[in-house]
C-alpha atoms as a PDB file:
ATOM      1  CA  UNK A   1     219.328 -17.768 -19.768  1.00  0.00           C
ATOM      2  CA  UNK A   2     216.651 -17.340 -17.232  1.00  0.00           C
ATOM      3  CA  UNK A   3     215.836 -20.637 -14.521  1.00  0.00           C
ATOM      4  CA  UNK A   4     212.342 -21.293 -14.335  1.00  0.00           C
ATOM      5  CA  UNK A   5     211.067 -20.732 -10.804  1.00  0.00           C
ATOM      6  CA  UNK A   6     210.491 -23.245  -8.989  1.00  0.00           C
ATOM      7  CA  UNK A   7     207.057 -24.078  -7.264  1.00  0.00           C
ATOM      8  CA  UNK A   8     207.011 -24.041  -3.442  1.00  0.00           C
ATOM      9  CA  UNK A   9     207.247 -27.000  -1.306  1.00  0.00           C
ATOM     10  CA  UNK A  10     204.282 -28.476  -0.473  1.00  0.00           C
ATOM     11  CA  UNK A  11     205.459 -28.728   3.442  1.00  0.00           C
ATOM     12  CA  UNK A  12     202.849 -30.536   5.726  1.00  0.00           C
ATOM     13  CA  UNK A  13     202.853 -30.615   9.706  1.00  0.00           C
ATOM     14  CA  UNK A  14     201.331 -33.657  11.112  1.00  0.00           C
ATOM     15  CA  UNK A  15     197.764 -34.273  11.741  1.00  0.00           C
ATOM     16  CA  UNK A  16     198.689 -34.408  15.780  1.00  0.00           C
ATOM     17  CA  UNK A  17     200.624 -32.024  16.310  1.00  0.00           C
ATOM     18  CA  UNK A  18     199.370 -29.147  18.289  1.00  0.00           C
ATOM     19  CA  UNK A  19     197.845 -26.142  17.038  1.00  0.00           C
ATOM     20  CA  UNK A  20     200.745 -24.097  18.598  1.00  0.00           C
ATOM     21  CA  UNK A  21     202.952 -25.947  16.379  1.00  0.00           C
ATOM     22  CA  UNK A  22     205.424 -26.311  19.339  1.00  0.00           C
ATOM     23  CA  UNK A  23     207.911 -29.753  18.676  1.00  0.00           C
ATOM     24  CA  UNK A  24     206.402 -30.843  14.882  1.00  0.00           C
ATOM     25  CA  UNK A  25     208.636 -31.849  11.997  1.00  0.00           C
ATOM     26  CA  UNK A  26     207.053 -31.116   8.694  1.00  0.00           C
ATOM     27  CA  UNK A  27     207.529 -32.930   5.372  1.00  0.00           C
ATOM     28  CA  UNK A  28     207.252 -32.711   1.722  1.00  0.00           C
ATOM     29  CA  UNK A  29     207.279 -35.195  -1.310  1.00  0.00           C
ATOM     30  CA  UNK A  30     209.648 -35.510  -3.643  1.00  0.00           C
ATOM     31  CA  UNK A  31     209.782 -38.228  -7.065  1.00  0.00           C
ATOM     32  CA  UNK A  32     211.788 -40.507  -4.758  1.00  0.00           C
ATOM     33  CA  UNK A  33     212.357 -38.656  -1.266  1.00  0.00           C
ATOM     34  CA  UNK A  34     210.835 -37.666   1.195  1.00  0.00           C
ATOM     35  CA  UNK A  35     212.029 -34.621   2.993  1.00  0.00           C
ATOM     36  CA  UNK A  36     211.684 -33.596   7.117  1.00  0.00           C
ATOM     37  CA  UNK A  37     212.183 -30.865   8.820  1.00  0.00           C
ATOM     38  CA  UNK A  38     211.961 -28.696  12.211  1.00  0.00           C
ATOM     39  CA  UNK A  39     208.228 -26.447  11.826  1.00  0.00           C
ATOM     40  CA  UNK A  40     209.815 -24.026  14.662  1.00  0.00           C
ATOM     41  CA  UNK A  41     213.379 -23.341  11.941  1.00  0.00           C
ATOM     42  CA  UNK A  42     211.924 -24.025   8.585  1.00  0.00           C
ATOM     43  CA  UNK A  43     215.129 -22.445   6.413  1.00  0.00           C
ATOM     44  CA  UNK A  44     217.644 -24.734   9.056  1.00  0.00           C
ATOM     45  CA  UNK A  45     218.875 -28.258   7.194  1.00  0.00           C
ATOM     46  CA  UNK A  46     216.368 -31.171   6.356  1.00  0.00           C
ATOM     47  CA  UNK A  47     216.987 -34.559   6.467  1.00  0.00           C
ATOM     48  CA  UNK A  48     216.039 -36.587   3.264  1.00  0.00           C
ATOM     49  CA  UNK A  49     215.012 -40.271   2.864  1.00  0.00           C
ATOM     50  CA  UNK A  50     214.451 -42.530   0.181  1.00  0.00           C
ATOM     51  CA  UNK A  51     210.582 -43.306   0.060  1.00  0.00           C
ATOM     52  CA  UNK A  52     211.249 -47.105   1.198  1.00  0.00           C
ATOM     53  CA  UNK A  53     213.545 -45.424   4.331  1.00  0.00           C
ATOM     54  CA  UNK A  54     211.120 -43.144   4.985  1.00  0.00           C
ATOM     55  CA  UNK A  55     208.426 -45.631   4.983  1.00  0.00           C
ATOM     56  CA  UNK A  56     210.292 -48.241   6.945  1.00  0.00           C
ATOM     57  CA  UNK A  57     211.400 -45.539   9.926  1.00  0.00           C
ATOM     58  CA  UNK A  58     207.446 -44.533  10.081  1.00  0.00           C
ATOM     59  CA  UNK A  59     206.616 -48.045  10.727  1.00  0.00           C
ATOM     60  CA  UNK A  60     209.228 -48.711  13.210  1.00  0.00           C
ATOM     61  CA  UNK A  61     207.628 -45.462  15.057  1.00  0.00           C
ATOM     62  CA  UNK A  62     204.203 -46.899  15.257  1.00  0.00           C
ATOM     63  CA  UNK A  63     205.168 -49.871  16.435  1.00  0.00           C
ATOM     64  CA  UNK A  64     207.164 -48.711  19.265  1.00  0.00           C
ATOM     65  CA  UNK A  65     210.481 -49.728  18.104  1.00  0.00           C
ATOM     66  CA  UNK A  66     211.803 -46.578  18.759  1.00  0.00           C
ATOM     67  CA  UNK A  67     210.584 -45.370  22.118  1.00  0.00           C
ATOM     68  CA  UNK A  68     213.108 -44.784  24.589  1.00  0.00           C
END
């Protein structure tokens, strides 16, 4: 039986990162997830989210709920 290929991951780096693409996290959309990972080791692990985690972390970001 032969698998259907699958259709590459439409990865995207963020609109602010640099053009050097030093310290960016990419992600793609999934039905239901959200995916991240590390532009500078693209085949390491990613770290999935649900949409409404996903969505919920990126809000906490802009407001400054999680700067150090």
């Amino acid at each position: 039986m032969n698998t259907p290929a699958r259709p590459p991951v439409p990865w995207r780096k963020n609109t602010h990162s640099g053009s050097e693409g030093d310290n960016c996290v990419e992600v793609a959309a999934f039905p239901g997830t959200v995916a991240v990972r590390d532009s500078k080791h693209p085949d390491s692990p990613r770290l999935a989210f649900t949409r409404p985690a996903f969505a919920s972390f990126t809000r906490r970001l802009r407001t400054g709920r999680h700067d150090l």
